[in-house]
Structures are given as C-alpha cells and as structure tokens.
C-alpha atoms as a PDB file:
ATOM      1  CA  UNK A   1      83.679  93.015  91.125  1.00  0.00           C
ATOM      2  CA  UNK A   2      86.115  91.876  93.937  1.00  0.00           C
ATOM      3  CA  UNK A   3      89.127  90.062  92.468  1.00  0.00           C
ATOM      4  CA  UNK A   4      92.360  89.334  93.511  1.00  0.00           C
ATOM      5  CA  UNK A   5      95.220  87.262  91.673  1.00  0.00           C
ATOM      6  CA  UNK A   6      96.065  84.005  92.871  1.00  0.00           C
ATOM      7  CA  UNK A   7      99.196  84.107  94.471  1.00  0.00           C
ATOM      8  CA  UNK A   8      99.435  80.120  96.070  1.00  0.00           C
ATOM      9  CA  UNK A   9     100.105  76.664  94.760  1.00  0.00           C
ATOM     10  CA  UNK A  10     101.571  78.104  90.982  1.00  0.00           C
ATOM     11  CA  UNK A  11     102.656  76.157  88.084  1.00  0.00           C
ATOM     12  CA  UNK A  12     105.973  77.142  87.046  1.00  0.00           C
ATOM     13  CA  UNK A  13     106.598  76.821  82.935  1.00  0.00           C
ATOM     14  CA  UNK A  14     108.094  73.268  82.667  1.00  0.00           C
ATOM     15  CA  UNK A  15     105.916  71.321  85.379  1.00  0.00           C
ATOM     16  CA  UNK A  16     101.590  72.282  86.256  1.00  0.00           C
ATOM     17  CA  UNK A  17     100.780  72.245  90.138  1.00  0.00           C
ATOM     18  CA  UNK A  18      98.818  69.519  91.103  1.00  0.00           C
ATOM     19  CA  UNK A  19      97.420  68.968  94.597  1.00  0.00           C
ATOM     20  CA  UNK A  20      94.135  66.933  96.110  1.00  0.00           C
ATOM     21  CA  UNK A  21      92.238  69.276  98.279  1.00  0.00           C
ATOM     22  CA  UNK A  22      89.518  68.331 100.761  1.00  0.00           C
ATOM     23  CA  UNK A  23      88.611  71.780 101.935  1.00  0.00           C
ATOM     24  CA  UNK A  24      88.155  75.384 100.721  1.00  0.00           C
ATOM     25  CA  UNK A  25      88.090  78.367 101.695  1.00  0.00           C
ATOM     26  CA  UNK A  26      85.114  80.034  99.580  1.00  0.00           C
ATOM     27  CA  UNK A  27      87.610  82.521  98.681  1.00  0.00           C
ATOM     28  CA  UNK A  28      86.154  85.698  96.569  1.00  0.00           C
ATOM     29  CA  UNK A  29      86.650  85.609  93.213  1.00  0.00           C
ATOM     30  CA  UNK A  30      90.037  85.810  91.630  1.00  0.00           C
ATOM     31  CA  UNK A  31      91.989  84.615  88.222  1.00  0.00           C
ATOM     32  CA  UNK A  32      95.327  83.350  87.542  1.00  0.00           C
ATOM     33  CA  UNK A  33      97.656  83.203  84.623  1.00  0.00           C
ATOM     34  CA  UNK A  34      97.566  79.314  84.772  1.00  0.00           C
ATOM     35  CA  UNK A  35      95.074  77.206  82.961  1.00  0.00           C
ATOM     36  CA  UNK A  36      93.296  75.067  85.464  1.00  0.00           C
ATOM     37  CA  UNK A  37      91.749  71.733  85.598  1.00  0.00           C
ATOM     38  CA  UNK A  38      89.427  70.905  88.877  1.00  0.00           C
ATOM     39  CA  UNK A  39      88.567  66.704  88.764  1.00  0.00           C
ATOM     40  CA  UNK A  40      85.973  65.938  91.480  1.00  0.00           C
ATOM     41  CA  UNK A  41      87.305  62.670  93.293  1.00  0.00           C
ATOM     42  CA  UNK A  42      84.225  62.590  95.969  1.00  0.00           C
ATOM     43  CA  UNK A  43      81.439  65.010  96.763  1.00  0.00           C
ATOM     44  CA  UNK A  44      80.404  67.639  94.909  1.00  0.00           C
ATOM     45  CA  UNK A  45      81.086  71.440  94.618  1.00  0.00           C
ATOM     46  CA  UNK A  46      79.776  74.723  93.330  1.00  0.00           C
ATOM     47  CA  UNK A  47      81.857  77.474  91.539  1.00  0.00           C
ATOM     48  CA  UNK A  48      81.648  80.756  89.264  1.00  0.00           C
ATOM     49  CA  UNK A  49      82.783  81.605  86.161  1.00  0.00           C
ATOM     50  CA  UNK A  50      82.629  85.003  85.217  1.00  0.00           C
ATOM     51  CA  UNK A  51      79.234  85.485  87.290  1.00  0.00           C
ATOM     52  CA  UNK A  52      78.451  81.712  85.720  1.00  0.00           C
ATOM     53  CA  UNK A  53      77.416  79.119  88.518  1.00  0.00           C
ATOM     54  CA  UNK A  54      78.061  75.929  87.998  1.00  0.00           C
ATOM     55  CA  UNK A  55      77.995  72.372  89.920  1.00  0.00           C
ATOM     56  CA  UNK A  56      80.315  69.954  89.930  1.00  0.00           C
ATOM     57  CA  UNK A  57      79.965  66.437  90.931  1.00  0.00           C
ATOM     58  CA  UNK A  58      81.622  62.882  91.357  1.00  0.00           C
ATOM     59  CA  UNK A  59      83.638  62.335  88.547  1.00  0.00           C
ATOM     60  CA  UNK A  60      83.011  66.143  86.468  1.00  0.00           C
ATOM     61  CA  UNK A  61      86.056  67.652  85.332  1.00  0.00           C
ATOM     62  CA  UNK A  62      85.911  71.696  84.807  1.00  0.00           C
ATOM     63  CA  UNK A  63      88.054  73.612  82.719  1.00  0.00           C
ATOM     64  CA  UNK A  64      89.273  77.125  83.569  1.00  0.00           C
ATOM     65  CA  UNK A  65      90.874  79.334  80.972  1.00  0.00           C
ATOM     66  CA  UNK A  66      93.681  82.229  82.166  1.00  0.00           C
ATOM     67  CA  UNK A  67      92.980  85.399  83.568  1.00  0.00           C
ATOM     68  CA  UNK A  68      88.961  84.285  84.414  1.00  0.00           C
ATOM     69  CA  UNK A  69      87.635  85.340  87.323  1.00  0.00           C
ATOM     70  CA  UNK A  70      86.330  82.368  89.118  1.00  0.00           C
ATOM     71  CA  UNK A  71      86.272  81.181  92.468  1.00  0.00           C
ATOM     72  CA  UNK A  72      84.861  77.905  94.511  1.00  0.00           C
ATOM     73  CA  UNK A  73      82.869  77.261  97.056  1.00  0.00           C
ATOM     74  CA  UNK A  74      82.002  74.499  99.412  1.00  0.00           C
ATOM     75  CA  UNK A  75      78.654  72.817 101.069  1.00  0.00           C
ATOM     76  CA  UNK A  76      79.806  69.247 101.243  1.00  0.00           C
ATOM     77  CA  UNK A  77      82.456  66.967 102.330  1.00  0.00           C
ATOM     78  CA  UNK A  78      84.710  67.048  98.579  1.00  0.00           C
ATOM     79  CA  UNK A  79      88.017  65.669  97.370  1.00  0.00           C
ATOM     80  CA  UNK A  80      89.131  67.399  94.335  1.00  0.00           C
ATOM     81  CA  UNK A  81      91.791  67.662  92.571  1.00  0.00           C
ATOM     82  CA  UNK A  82      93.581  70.328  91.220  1.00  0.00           C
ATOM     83  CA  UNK A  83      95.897  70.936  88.273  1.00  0.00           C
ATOM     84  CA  UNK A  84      97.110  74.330  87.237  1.00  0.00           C
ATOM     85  CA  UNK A  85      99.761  74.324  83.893  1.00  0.00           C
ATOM     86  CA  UNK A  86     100.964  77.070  82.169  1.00  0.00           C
ATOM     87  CA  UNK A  87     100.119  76.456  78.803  1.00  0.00           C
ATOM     88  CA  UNK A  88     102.776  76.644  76.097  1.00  0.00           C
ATOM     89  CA  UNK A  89     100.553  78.843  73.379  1.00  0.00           C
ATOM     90  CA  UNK A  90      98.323  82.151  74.746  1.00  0.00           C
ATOM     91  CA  UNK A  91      94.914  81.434  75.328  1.00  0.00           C
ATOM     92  CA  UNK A  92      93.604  85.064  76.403  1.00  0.00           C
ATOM     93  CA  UNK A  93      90.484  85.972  74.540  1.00  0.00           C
ATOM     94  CA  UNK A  94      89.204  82.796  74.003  1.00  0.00           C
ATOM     95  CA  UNK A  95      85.933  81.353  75.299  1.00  0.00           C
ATOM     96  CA  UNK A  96      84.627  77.855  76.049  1.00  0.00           C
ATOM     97  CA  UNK A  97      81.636  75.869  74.241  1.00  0.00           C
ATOM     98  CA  UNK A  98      81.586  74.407  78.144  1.00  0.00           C
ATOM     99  CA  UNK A  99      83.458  74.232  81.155  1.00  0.00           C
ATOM    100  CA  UNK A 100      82.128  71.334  82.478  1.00  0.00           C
ATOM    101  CA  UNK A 101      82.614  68.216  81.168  1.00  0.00           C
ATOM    102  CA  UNK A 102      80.354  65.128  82.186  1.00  0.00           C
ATOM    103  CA  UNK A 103      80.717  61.427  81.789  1.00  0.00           C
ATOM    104  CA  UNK A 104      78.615  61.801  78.862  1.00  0.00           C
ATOM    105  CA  UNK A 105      80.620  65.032  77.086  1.00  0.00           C
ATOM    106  CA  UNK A 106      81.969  64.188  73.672  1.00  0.00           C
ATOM    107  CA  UNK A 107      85.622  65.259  74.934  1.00  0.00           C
ATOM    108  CA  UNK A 108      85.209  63.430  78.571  1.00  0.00           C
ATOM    109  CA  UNK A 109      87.636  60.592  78.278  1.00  0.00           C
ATOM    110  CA  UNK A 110      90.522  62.387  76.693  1.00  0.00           C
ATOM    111  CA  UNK A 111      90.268  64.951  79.406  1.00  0.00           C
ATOM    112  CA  UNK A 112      90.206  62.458  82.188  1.00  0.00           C
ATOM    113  CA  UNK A 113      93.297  60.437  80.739  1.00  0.00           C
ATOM    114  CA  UNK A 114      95.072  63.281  80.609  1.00  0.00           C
ATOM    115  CA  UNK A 115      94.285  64.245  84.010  1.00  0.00           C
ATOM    116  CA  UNK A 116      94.864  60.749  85.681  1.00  0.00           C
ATOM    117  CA  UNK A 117      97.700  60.287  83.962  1.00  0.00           C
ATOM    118  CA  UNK A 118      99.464  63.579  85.262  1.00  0.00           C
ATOM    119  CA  UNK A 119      98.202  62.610  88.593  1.00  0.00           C
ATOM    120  CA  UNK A 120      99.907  59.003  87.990  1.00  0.00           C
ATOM    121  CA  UNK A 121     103.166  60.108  86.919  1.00  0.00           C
ATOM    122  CA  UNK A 122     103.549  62.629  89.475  1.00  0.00           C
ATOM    123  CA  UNK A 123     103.060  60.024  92.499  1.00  0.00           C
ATOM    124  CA  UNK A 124     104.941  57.194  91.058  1.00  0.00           C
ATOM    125  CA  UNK A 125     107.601  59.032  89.543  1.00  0.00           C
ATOM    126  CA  UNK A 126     109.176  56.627  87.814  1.00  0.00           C
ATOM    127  CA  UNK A 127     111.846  57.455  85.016  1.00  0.00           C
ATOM    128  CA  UNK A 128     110.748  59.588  82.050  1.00  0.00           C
ATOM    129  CA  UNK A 129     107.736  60.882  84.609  1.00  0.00           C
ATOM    130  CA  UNK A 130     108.486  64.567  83.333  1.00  0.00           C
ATOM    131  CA  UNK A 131     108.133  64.247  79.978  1.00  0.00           C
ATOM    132  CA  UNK A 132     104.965  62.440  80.324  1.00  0.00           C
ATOM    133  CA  UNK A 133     103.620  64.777  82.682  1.00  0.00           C
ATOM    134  CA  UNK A 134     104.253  67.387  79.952  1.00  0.00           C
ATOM    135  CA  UNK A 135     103.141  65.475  76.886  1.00  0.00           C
ATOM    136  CA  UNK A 136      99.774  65.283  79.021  1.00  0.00           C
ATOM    137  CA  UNK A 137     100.034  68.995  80.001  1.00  0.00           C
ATOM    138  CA  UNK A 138     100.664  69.529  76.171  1.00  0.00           C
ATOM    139  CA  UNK A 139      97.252  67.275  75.316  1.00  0.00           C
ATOM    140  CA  UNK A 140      95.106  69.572  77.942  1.00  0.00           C
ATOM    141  CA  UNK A 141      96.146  72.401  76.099  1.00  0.00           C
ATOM    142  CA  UNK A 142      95.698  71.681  72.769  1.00  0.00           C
ATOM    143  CA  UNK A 143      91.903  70.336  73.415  1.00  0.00           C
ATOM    144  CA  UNK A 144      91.306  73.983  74.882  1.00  0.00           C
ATOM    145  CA  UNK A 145      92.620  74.887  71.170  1.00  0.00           C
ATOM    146  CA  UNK A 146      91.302  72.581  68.766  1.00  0.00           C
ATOM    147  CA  UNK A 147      87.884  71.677  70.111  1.00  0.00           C
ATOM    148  CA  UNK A 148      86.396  74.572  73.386  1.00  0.00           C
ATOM    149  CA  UNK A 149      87.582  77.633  72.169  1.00  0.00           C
ATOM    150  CA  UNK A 150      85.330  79.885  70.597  1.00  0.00           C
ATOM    151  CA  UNK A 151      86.290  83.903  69.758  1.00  0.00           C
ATOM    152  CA  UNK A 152      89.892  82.941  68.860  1.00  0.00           C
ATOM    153  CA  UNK A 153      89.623  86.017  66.192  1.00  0.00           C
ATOM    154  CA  UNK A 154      89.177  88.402  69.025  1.00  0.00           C
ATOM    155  CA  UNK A 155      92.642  89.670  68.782  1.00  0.00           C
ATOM    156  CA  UNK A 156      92.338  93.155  70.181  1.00  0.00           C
ATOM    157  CA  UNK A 157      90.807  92.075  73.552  1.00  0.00           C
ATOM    158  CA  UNK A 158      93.139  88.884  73.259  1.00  0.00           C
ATOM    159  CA  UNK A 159      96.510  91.896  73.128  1.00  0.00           C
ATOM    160  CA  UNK A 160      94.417  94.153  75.805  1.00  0.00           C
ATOM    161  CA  UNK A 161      94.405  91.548  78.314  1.00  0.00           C
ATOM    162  CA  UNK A 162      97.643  89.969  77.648  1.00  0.00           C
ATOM    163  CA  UNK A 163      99.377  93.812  78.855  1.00  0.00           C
ATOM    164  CA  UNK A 164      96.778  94.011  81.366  1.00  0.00           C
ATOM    165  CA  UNK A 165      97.634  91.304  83.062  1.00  0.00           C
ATOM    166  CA  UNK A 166     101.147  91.384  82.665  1.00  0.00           C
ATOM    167  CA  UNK A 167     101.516  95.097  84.072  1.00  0.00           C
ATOM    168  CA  UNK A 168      99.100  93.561  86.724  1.00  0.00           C
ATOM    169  CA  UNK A 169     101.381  90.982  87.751  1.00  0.00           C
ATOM    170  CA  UNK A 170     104.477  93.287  87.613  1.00  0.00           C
ATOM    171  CA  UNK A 171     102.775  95.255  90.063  1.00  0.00           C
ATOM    172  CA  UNK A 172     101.690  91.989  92.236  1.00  0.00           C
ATOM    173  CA  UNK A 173     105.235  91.161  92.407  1.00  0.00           C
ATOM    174  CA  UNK A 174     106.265  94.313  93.487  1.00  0.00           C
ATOM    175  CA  UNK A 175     103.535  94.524  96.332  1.00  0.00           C
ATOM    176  CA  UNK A 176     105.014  91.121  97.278  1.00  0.00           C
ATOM    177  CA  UNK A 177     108.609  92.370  97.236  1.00  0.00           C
ATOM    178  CA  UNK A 178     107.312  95.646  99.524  1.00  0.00           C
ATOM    179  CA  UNK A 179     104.019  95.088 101.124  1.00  0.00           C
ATOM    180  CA  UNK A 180     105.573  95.512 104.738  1.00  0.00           C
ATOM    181  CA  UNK A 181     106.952  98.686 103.790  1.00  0.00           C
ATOM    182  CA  UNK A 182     104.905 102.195 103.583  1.00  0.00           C
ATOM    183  CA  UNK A 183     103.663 102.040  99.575  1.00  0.00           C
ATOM    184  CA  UNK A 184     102.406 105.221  97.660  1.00  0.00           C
ATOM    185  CA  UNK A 185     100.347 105.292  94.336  1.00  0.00           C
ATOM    186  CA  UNK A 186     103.695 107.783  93.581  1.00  0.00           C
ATOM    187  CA  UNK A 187     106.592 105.257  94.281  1.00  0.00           C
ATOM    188  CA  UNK A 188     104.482 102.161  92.338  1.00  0.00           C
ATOM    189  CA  UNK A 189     104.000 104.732  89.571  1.00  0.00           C
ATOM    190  CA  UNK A 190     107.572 106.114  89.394  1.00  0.00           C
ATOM    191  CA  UNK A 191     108.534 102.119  89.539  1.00  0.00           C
ATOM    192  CA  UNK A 192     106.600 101.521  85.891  1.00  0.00           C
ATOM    193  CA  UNK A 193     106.999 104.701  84.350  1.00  0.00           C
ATOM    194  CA  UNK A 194     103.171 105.390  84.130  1.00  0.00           C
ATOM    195  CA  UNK A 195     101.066 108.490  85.316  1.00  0.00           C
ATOM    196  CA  UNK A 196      98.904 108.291  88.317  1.00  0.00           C
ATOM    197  CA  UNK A 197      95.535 108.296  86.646  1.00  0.00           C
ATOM    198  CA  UNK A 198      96.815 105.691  83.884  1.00  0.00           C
ATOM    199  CA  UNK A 199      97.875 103.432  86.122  1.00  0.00           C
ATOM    200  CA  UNK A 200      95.030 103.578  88.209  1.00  0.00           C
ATOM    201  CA  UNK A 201      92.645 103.383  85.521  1.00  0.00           C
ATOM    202  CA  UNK A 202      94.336 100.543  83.927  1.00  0.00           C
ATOM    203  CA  UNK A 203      94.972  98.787  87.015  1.00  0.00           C
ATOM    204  CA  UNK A 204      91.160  98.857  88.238  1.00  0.00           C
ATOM    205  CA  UNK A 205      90.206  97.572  84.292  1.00  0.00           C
ATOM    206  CA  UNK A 206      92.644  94.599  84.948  1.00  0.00           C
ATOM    207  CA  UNK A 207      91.089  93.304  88.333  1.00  0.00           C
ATOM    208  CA  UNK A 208      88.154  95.066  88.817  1.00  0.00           C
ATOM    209  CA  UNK A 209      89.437  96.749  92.352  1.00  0.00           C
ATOM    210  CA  UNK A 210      91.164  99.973  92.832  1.00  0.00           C
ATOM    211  CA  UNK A 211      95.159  99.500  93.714  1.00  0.00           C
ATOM    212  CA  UNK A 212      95.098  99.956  97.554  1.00  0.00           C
ATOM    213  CA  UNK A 213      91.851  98.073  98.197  1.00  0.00           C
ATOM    214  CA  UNK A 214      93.734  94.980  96.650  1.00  0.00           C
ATOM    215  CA  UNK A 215      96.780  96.368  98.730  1.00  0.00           C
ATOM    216  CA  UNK A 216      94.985  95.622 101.743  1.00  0.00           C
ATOM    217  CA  UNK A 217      93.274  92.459 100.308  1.00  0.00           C
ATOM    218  CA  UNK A 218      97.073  91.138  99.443  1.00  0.00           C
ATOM    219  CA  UNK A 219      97.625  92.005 103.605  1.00  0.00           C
ATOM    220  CA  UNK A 220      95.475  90.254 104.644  1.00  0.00           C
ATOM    221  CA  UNK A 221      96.145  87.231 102.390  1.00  0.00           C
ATOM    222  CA  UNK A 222      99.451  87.433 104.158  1.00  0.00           C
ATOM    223  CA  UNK A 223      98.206  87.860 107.529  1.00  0.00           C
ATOM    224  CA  UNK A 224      96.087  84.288 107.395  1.00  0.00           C
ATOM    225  CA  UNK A 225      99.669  82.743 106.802  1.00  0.00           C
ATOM    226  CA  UNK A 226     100.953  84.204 110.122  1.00  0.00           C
ATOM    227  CA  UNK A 227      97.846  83.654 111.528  1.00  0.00           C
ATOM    228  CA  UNK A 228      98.832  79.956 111.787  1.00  0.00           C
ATOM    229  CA  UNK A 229     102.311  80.984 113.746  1.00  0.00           C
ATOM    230  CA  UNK A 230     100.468  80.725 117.344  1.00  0.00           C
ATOM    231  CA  UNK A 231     103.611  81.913 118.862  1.00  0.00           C
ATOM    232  CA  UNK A 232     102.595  85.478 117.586  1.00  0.00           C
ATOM    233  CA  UNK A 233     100.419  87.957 118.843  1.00  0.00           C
ATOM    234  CA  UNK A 234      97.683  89.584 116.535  1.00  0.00           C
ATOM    235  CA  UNK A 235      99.208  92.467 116.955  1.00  0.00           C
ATOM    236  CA  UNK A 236     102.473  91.292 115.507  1.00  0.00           C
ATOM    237  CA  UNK A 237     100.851  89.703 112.873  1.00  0.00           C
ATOM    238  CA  UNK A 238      99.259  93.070 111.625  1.00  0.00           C
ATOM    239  CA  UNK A 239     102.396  94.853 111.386  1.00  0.00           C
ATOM    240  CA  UNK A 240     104.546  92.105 109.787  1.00  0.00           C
ATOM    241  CA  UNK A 241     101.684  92.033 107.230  1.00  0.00           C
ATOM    242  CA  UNK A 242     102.560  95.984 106.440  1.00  0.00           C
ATOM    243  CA  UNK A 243      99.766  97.476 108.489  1.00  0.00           C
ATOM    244  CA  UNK A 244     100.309 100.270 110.375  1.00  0.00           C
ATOM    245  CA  UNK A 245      98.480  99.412 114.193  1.00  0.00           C
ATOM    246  CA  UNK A 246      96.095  96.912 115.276  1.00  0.00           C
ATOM    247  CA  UNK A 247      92.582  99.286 115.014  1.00  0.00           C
ATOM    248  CA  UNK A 248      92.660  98.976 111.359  1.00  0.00           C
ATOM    249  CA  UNK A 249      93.721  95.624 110.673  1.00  0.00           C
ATOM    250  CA  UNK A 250      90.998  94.288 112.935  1.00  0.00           C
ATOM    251  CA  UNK A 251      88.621  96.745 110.813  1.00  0.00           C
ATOM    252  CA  UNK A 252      89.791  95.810 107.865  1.00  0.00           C
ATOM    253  CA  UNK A 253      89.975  91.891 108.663  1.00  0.00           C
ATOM    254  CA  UNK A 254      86.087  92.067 109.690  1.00  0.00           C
ATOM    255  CA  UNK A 255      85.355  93.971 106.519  1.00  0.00           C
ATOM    256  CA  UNK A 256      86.906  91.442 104.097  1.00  0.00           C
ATOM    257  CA  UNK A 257      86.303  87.915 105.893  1.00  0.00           C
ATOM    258  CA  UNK A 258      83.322  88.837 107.910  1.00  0.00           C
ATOM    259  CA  UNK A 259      85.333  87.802 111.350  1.00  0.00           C
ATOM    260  CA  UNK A 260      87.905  88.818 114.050  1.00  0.00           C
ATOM    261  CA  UNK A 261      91.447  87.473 113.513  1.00  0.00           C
ATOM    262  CA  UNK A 262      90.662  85.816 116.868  1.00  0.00           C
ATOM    263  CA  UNK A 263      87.907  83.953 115.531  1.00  0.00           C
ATOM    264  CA  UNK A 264      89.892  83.250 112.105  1.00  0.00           C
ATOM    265  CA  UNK A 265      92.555  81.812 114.306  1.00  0.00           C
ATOM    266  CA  UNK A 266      90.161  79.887 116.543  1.00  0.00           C
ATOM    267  CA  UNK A 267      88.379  78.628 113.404  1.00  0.00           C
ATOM    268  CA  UNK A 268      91.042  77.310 111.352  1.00  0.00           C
ATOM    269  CA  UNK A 269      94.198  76.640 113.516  1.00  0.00           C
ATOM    270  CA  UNK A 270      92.484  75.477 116.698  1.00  0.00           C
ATOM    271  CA  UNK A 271      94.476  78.080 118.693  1.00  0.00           C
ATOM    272  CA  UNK A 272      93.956  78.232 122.026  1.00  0.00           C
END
C-alpha cells in the first residue's frame, strides 16, 4: 500500500490548521500525526479510510484519527473545510464506532459547534480568540476519547506505532533537511544508529513503501512546488528536487502521477 506522510498545511502543538479548500488533488493515500476534521460546506466528496470508502456530503463532518492512512478524492465542485490539531493526549491504537457523522448522528451538534466555532474565532480574531480556539480543539479531542474510540486496551500496537511513526518522521525530517543531496540507505542508517535490514524492515512496516521509493515520492512532492516557478526549466526543477538528470525524473514523474511534468505544469499552473 502506497503511503506517504503529509508534509503540508500542519498543526503546530498550541494552534490546529484550518483552511477551506475547493479543490484536490486525489492524492494517494497518506497519514499524518494530526487528528483531522473534514466539514463539507458545499458539494460532496469521496474518501478512504484504511481501504474504507466513504461519502461525504453537504453538511457531514468526518473524523480522522493519527497515523491512518486515508486520502480524498474529488468528482464534484466541493468546499470543505479542513481542521488538523494535534491533540493533547495519544490517540494511536484506537478505532472509531464511525467516522462520519450525519445531521442525524447522536454526537452531530457538538462536533459541528466545535468546528464552527474554531472556524469563527480564527476569522474574527477578536481578543481571547486563542484560548477559545483551543478549548474547542480540547472538546474535539476529548469526544474522540469519551464517546468513538473503541480498542483503547490495545496497548502494544498503541506503543508499536507510536515508535514507528516517530522514527518515521525523524527520518522524514531528515529527507527534508537532505533530499537535494546524494542519500544512501548507509548515511540514513549511520544517522539513527540502526542496521540496514532493521531499518528497512521497520521503515516499510511504518508506511507501507520501501525507503527510496518514498525518497522519490518525497521528490516529486517537491518538484510540483517548483513546478509552479514558470521561470524554471524542467530540467532545473529535477535537479533542485535531488534528482540526478532529466531521463529519470520524467520516468519517474509519469510513473507516480500518470503525466509529463509538461502536462502537470500545463494542467495546474496554466503555463504557457
């Protein structure tokens, strides 16, 4: 299974990202230490959970607990929005009775006051608009708690994946730090202290994709950023995103999206 952690629009630990989208961009599935709220303004999407579909329409709220491999995609106008909080107690291991919540769900209102009023606070800003964004953070998280979380007694997996994913995001903030340089499976190795084949191994049970393949997924991430520079060349953008010549980011760019960087460009920056 393709995954790849979320490395855009983060919460940080005292305030949770929030942002209204009105496109996506079907990305493949990946996870994120956050805990994640999606509140369908208009329209109507489709995600996956875990190999779960789901739908989501006008007015739905979905729920999205750490280190779950989801991902979204569109076939409709939408406006959604997003909010993505780092919760203040661990919540690996646990499950959800449901991750969608109707009009009609038991829980619906007290999820959809805390989300509008986050959403509130953060526009208006008005004094105090911090703490209240955190009280309502604070609310979010202790529903997920109290009333959706199932398998709270699974404490092994619960310590498993807490080190997995922390090793795994020690290692995505080195690739970030490096990822223009030349990187071996020996220097990330020597960096952590851990044998080739333990690494690897653990790495893979983390994310579900072997180190370099999400190496050259992390690339390319970083390559759709330049992409949107139309001052430079293709070329330039494949080595400034740490590959070595244009044959094999072109290769590797049609592998993963399915399209040229040309037509990427063309597509989603109008270039000429």
């Amino acid at each position: 299974m393709l995954a790849v952690r979320e490395s855009i629009n983060k919460a940080v630990h005292d305030y949770p990202y929030i942002g209204i989208g009105t496109y996506f961009d079907n990305n493949p599935l990946h996870f994120h230490t956050e805990l994640e709220f999606l509140y369908v303004i208009n329209g109507e999407i489709t995600g996956v959970i875990e190999n779960e579909k789901f739908t989501l329409k006008k007015g739905e709220i979905c729920a999205i607990l750490p280190g779950k491999m989801h991902t979204l995609i569109q076939t409709g106008q939408i406006e959604l929005c997003v909010i993505k909080l780092l919760p203040a107690e661990p919540l690996y291991g646990l499950r959800l009775f449901e991750c969608v919540f109707s009009r009609d769900s038991e829980h619906y209102t007290l999820l959809r006051s805390a989300i509008e009023c986050i959403r509130k606070e953060d526009e208006e800003k008005q004094i105090g608009y911090r703490l209240a964004v955190k009280h309502a953070c604070d609310a979010l998280t202790l529903f997920i708690l109290r009333h959706a979380a199932i398998d709270t007694d699974a404490k092994d997996l619960a310590e498993k994946q807490a080190f997995g994913l922390q090793l795994f995001t020690k290692a995505n903030e080195y690739i970030e730090k490096n990822y223009k340089n030349e990187i071996s499976l020996d220097l990330v190795c020597t960096a952590f202290g851990y044998s080739r084949s333990y690494f690897s191994r653990l790495f893979k049970s983390v994310c579900g994709i072997n180190f370099f393949d999400y190496l050259s997924v992390f690339r390319l991430k970083k390559s759709t950023e330049l992409l949107a520079d139309k001052e430079m060349t293709i070329e330039g953008v494949a080595l400034a995103s740490g590959f070595h010549c244009l044959r094999s980011y072109n290769r590797a760019f049609l592998k993963y999206f399915g399209q040229s960087p040309g037509s990427y460009r063309r597509k989603f920056y109008k270039a000429d």
